[in-house]
C-alpha atoms as a PDB file:
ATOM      1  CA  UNK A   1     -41.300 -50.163  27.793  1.00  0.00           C
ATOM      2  CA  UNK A   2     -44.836 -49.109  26.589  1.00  0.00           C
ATOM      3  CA  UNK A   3     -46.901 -49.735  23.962  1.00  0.00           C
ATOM      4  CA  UNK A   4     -48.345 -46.761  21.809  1.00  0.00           C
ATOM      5  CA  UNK A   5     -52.042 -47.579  19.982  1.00  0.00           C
ATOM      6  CA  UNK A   6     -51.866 -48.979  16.760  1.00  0.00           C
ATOM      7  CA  UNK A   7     -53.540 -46.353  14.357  1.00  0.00           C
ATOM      8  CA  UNK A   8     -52.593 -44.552  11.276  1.00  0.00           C
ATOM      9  CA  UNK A   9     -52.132 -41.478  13.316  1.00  0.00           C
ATOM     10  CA  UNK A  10     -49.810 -43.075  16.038  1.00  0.00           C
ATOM     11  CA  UNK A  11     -48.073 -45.155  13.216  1.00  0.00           C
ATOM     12  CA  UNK A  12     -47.460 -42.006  11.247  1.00  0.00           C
ATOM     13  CA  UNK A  13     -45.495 -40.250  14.408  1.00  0.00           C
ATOM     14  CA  UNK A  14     -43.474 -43.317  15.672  1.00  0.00           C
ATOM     15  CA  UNK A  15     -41.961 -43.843  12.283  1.00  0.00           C
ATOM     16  CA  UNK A  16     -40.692 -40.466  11.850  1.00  0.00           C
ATOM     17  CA  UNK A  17     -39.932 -40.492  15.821  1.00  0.00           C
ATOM     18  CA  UNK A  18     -37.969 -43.877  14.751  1.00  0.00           C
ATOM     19  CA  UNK A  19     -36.098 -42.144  11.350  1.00  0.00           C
ATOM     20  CA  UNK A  20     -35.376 -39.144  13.328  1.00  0.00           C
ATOM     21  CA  UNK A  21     -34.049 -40.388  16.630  1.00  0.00           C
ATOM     22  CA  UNK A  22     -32.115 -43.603  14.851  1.00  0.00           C
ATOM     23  CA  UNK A  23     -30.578 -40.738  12.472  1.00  0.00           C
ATOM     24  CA  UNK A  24     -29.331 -38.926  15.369  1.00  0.00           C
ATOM     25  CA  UNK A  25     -27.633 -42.077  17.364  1.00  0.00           C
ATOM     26  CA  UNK A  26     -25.752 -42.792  13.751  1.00  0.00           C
ATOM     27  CA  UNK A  27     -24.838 -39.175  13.221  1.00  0.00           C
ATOM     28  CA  UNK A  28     -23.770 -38.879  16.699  1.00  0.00           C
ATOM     29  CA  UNK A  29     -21.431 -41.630  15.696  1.00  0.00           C
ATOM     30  CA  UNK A  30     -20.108 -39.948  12.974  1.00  0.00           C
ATOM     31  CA  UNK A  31     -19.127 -37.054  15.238  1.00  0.00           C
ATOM     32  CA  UNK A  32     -15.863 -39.240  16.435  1.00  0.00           C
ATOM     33  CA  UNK A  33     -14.659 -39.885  12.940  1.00  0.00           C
ATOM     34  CA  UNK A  34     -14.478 -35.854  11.923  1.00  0.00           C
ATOM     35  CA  UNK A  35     -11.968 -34.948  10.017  1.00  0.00           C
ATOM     36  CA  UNK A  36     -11.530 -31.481  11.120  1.00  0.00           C
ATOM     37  CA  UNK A  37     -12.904 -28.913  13.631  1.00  0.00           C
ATOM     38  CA  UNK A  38     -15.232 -27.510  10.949  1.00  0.00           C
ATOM     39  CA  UNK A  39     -16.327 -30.963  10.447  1.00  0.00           C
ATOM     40  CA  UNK A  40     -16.725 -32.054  14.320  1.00  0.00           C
ATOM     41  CA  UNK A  41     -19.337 -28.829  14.693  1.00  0.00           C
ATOM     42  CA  UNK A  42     -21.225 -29.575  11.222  1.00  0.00           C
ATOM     43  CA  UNK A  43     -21.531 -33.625  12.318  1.00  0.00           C
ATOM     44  CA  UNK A  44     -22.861 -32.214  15.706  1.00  0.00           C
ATOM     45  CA  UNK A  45     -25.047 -29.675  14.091  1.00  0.00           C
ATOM     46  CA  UNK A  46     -26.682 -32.129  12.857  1.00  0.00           C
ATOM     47  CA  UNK A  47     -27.208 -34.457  15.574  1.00  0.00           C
ATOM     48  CA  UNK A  48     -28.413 -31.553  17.265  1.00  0.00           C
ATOM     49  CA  UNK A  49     -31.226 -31.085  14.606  1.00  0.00           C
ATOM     50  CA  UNK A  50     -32.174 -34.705  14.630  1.00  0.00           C
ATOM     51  CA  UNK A  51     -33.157 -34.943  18.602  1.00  0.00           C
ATOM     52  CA  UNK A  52     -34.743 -31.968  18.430  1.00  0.00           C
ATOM     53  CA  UNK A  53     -37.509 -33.444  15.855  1.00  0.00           C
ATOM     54  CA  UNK A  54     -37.173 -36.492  18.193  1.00  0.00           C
ATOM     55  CA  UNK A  55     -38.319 -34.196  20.701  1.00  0.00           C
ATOM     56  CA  UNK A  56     -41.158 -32.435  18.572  1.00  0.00           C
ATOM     57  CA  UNK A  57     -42.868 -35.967  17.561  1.00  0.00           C
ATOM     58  CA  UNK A  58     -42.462 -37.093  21.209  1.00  0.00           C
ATOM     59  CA  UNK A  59     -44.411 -33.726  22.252  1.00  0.00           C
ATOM     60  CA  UNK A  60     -46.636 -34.701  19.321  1.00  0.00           C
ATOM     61  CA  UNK A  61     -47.377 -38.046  20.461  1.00  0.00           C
ATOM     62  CA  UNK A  62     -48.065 -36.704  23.645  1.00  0.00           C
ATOM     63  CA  UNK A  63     -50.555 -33.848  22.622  1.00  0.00           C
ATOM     64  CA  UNK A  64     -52.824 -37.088  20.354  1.00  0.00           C
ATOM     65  CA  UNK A  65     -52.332 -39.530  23.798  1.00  0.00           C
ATOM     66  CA  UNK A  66     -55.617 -39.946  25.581  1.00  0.00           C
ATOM     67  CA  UNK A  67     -54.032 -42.990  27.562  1.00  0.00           C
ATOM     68  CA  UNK A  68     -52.677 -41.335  31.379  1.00  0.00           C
ATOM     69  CA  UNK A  69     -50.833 -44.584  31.746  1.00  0.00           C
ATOM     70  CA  UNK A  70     -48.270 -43.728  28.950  1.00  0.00           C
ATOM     71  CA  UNK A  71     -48.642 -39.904  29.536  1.00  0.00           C
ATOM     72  CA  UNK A  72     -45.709 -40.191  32.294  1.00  0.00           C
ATOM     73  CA  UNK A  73     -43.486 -42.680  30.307  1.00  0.00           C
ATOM     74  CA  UNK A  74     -43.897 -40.242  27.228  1.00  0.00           C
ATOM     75  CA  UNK A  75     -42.973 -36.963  29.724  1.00  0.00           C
ATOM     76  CA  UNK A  76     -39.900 -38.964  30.667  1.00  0.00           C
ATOM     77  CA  UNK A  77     -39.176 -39.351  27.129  1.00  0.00           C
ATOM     78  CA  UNK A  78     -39.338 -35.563  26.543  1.00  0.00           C
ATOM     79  CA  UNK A  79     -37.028 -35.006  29.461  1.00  0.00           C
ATOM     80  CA  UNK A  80     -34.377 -36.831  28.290  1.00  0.00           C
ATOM     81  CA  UNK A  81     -34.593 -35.913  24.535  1.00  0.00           C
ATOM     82  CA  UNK A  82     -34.246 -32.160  26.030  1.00  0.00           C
ATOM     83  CA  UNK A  83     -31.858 -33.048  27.775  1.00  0.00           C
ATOM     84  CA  UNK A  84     -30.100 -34.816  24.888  1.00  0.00           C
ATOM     85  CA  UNK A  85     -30.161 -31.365  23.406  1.00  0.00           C
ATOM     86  CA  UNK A  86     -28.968 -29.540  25.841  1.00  0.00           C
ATOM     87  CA  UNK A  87     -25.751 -31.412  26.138  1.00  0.00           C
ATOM     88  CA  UNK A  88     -25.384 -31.439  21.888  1.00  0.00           C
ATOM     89  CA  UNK A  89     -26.065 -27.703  22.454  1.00  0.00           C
ATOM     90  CA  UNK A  90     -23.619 -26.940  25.425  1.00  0.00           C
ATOM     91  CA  UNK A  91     -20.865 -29.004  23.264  1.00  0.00           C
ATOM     92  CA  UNK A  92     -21.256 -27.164  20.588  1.00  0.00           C
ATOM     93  CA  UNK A  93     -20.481 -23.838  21.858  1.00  0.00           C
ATOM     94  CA  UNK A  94     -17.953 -25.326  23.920  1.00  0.00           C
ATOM     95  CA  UNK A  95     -16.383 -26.201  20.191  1.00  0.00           C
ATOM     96  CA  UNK A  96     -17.002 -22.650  18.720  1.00  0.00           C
ATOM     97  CA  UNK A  97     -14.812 -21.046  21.421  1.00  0.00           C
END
């Protein structure tokens, strides 16, 4: 675990980093209780949406970060958000077809 600097332009990222990525965990959750097909792809849509802004204020965070300790934890952060998407993405077509 790291530690970001405490200042209003850090704060202002990590709390819509936290909305975002904490919006796409409960939406992801939502996916399993669809009541349809049309509904499985919408819920997804969605979670889709919210870890790519995950990824956007992690690549934010990064661009402000002046600290090379936390520049590899945030890279590995941004690697697995992408990844994140990928999969979201890859399901999703796989439920279109």
């Amino acid at each position: 675990m790291f530690q970001l600097p405490h200042s209003r332009e850090y704060n202002s990222f990590v709390n819509q980093l936290i909305r975002c990525s904490s919006s796409g965990a409960a939406n992801y959750r939502a996916v399993s209780r669809a009541k349809s097909k049309a509904d499985f792809i919408n819920k997804l849509k969605i979670v889709e949406e919210e870890w790519d802004e995950s990824q956007f204020f992690l690549e934010v965070i990064e661009e402000i970060n002046s600290n090379q300790e936390l520049t590899t934890e945030i890279k590995r952060l941004i690697k697995e958000a992408d990844e994140i998407v990928a999969i979201i993405v890859a399901s999703l077509k796989t439920s279109r077809s």
